[in-house]
Protein backbone atom coordinates (compact mmCIF):
# COMPACT_ATOMS: atom_id res chain seq x y z
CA UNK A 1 0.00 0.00 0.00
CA UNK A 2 1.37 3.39 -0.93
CA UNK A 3 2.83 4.87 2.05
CA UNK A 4 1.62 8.60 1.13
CA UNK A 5 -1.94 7.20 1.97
CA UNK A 6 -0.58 6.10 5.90
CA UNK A 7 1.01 9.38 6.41
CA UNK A 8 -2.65 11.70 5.74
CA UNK A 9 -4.49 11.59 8.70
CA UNK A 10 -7.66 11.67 6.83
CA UNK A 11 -6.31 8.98 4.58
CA UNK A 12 -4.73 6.89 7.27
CA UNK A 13 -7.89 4.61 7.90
CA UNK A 14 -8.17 4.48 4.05
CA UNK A 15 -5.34 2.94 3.63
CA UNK A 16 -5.72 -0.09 6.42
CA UNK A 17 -9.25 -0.58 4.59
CA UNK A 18 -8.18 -0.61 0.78
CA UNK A 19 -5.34 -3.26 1.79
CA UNK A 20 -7.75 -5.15 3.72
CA UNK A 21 -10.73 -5.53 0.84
CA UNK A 22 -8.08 -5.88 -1.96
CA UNK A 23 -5.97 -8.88 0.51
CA UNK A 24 -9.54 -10.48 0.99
CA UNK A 25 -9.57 -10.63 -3.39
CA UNK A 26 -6.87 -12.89 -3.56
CA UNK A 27 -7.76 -14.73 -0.45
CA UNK A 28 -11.71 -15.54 -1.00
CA UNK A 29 -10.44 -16.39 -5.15
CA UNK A 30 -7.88 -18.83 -3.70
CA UNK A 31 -10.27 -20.60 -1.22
CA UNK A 32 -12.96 -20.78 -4.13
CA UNK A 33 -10.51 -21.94 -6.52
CA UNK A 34 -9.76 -25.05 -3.83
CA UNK A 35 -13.55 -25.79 -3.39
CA UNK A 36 -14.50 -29.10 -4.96
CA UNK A 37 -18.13 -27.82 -6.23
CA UNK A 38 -19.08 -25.28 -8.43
CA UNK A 39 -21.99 -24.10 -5.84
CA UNK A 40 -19.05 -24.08 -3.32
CA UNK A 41 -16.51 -21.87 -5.91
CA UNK A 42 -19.55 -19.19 -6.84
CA UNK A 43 -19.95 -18.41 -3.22
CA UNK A 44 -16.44 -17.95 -2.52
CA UNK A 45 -15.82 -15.99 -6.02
CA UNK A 46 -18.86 -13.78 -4.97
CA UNK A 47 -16.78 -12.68 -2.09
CA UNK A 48 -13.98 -11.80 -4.01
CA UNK A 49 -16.28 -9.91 -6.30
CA UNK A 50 -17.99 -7.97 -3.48
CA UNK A 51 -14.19 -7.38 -2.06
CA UNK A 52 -13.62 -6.03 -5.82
CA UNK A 53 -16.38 -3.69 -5.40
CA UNK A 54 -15.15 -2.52 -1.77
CA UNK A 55 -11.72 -1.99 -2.85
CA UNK A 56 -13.23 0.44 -6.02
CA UNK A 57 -14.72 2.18 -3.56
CA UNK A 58 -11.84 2.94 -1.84
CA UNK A 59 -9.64 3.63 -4.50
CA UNK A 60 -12.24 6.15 -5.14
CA UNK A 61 -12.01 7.68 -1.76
CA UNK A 62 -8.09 7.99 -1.93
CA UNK A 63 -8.01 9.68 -5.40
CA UNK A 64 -7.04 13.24 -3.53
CA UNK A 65 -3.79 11.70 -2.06
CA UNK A 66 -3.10 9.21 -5.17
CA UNK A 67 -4.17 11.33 -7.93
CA UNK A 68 -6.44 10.67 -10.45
CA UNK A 69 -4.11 8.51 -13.06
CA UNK A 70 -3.13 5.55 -10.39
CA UNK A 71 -6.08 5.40 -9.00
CA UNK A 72 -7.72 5.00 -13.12
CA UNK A 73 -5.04 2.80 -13.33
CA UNK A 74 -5.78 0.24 -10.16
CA UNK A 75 -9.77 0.74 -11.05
CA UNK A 76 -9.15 -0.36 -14.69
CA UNK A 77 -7.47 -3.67 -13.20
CA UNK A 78 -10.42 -4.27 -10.65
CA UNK A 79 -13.07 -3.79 -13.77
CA UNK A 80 -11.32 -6.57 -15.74
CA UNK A 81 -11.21 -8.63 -12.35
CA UNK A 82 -14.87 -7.18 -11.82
CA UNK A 83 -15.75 -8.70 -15.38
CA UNK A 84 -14.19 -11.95 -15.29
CA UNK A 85 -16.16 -12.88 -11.74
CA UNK A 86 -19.04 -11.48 -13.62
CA UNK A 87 -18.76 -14.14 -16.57
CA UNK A 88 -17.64 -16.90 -14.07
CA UNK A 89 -19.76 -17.33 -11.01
CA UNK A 90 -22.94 -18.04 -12.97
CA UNK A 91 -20.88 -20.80 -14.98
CA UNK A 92 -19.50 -22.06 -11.68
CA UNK A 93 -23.04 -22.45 -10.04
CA UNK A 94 -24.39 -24.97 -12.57
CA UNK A 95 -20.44 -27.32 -12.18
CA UNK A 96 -20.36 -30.20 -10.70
CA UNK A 97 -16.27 -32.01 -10.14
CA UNK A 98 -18.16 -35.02 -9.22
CA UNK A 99 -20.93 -36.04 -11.52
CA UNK A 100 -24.27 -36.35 -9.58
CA UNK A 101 -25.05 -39.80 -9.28
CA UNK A 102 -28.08 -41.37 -10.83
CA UNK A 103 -31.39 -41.71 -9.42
CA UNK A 104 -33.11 -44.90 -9.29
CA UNK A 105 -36.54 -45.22 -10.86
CA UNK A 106 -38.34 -44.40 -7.65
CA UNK A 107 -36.25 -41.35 -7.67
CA UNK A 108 -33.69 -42.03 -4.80
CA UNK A 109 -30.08 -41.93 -5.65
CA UNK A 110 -28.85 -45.39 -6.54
CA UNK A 111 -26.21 -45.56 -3.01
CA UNK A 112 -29.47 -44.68 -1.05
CA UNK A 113 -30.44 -48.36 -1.13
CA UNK A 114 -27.35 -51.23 0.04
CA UNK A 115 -29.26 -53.62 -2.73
CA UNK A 116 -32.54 -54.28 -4.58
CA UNK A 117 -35.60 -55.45 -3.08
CA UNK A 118 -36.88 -59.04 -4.36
């Protein structure tokens, strides 16, 4: 984190924020990415996006002691990190690693049963 945002007083609590929501990005991506469902992936990648959104918002709030160029700069990264979570969480929600297993003709999942019934 810059260290002209820690020495502003009114940008000192900016700064602890904007390293905490961008931190959580990277943390809440690389917990989804270990998740073995799809379901279980979108939820974690949703909390990277909503981290994505925070940290915008604080980029935005630190533009006076960043100027305007590296804060366009670090907002044009978070849009294409924005847009990617964008395209995959829906996709993620529908994945399965492990195919479902079938159901039985009385609708049960075939391991719900140890064998048939004579």
């Amino acid at each position: 984190m810059p260290k002209n945002l820690r020495h502003h007083a009114v940008t000192e609590k900016i700064s602890g924020q904007l390293y905490a929501a961008v931190s959580s990005i990277a943390a809440n991506l690389g917990e989804g990415y270990s998740r073995s469902s799809g379901r279980d992936r979108s939820r974690f990648f949703e909390y990277g996006l909503g981290s994505v959104r925070e940290s915008m918002m604080w980029y935005h709030a630190a533009r006076p002691v960043l100027g305007p160029e590296t804060v366009r700069e670090r907002l044009d990264r978070l849009e294409e990190v924005r847009r990617l979570l964008l395209a995959i969480i829906p996709r993620e929600r529908g994945k399965l690693i492990r195919p479902a297993k079938p159901r039985n003709e009385f609708g049960s999942r075939t391991s719900d049963y140890c064998g048939a019934i004579s």
